[in-house]
Protein backbone atom coordinates (compact mmCIF):
# COMPACT_ATOMS: atom_id res chain seq x y z
CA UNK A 1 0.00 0.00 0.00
CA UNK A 2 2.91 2.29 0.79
CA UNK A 3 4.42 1.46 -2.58
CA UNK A 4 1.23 2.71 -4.64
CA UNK A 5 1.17 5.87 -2.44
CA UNK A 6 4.58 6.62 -2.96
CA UNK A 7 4.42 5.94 -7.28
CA UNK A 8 0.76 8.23 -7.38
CA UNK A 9 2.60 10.95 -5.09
CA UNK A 10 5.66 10.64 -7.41
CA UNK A 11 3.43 10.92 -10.24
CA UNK A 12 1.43 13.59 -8.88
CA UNK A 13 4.82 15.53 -8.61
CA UNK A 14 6.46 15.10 -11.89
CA UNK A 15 2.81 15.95 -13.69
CA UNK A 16 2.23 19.21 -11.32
CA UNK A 17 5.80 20.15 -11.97
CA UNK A 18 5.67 19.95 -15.49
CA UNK A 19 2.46 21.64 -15.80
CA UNK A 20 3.38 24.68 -13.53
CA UNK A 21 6.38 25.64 -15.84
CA UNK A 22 4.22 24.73 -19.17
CA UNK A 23 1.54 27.33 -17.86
CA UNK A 24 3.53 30.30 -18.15
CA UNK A 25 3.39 30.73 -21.71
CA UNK A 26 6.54 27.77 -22.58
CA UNK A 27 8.09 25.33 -21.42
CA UNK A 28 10.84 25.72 -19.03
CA UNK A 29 14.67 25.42 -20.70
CA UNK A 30 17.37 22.85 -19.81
CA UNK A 31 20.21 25.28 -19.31
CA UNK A 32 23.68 24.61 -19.30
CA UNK A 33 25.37 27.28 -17.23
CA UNK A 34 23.89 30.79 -15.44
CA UNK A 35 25.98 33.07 -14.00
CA UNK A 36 25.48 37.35 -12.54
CA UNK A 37 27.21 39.85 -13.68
CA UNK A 38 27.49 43.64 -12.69
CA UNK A 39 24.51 44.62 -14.90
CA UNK A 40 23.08 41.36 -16.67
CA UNK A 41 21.69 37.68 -15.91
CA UNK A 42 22.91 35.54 -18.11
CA UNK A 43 21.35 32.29 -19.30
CA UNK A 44 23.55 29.57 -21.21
CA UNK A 45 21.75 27.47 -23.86
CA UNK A 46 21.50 24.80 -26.88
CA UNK A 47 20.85 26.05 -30.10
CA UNK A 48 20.92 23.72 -33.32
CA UNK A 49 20.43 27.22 -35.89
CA UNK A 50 17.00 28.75 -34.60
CA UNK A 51 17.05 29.97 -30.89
CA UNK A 52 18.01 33.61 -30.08
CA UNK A 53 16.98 35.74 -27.17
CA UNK A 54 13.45 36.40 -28.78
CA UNK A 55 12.61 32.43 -28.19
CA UNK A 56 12.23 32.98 -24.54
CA UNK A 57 10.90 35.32 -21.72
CA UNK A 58 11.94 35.42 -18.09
CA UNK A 59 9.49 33.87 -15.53
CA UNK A 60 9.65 35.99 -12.35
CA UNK A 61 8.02 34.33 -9.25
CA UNK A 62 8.80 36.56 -6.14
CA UNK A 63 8.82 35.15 -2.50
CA UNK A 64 9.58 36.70 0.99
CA UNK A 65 13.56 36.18 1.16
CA UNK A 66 14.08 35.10 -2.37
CA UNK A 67 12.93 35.53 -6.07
CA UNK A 68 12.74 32.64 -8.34
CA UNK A 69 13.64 32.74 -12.11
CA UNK A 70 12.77 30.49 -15.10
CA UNK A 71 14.05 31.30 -18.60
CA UNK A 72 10.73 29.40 -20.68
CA UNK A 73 10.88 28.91 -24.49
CA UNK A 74 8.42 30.39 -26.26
CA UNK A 75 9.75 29.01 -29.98
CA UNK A 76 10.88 26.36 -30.77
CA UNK A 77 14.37 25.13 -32.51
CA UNK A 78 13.29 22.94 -35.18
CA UNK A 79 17.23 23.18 -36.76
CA UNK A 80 19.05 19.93 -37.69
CA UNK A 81 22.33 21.37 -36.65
CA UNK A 82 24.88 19.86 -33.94
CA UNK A 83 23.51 21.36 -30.57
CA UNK A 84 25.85 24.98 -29.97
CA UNK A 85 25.83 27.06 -26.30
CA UNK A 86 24.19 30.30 -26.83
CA UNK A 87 24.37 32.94 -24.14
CA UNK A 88 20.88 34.40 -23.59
CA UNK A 89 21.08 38.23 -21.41
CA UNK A 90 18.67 39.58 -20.16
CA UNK A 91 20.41 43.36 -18.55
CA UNK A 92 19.45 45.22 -15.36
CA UNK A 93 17.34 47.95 -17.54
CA UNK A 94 15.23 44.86 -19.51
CA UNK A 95 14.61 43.52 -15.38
CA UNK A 96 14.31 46.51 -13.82
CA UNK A 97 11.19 46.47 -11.26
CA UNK A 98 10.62 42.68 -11.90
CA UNK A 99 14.32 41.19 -10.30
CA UNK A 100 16.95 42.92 -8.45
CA UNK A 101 20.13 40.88 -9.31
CA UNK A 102 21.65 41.86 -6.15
CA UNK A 103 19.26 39.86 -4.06
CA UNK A 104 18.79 35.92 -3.31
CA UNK A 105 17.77 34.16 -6.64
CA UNK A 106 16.48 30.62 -7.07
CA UNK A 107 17.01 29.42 -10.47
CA UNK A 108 14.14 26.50 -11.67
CA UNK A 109 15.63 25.35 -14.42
CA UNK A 110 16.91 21.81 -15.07
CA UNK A 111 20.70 21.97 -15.56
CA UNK A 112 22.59 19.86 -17.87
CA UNK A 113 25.81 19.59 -20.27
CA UNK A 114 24.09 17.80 -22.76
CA UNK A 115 20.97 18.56 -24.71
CA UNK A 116 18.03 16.44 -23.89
């Protein structure tokens, strides 16, 4: 009995999970690297030949302490190309009044080094 609770509340999670991020206008991005700079937030990418910065928008959830981010595609990359890195910016005058990049940020993206 524990075993069936466990799978449904598994399944309950990966379904709510990926229907949170989907409901935000895309779907969020596997990322491969995000750092902060001085004036920018910068998101690091696969492209295979269609993805620049207009194929995603910047989720901004903000808690008490924190503020989460999610980069979400918006288009998609229907190239054929061998999978690139593409550094996606988004600078402290496109953010301003939605994220100070000073503060505590929780990124929600999936990370990996590979393109799923």
């Amino acid at each position: 009995m524990k075993k069936l609770a466990l799978a449904f509340l598994l399944v309950f999670v990966v379904f709510f999970h990926a229907f949170s991020q989907g409901g935000k206008g895309g779907t969020a991005e596997v990322i491969s690297g995000f750092r902060i700079e001085a004036d920018r937030v910068v998101f690091t990418v696969f492209t295979t030949g269609y993805t620049d910065k207009s194929s995603f928008v910047l989720s901004v959830n903000k808690k008490e302490s924190y503020t989460e981010l999610t980069l979400l595609r918006v288009k998609d990359d229907p190239g054929k190309m061998m999978p690139e890195p593409l550094e996606v910016s988004f600078t402290r005058d496109e953010l301003k009044d939605r994220v100070d990049i000073r503060g505590w940020l929780k990124i929600l993206n999936m990370f990996s080094s590979i393109k799923l």
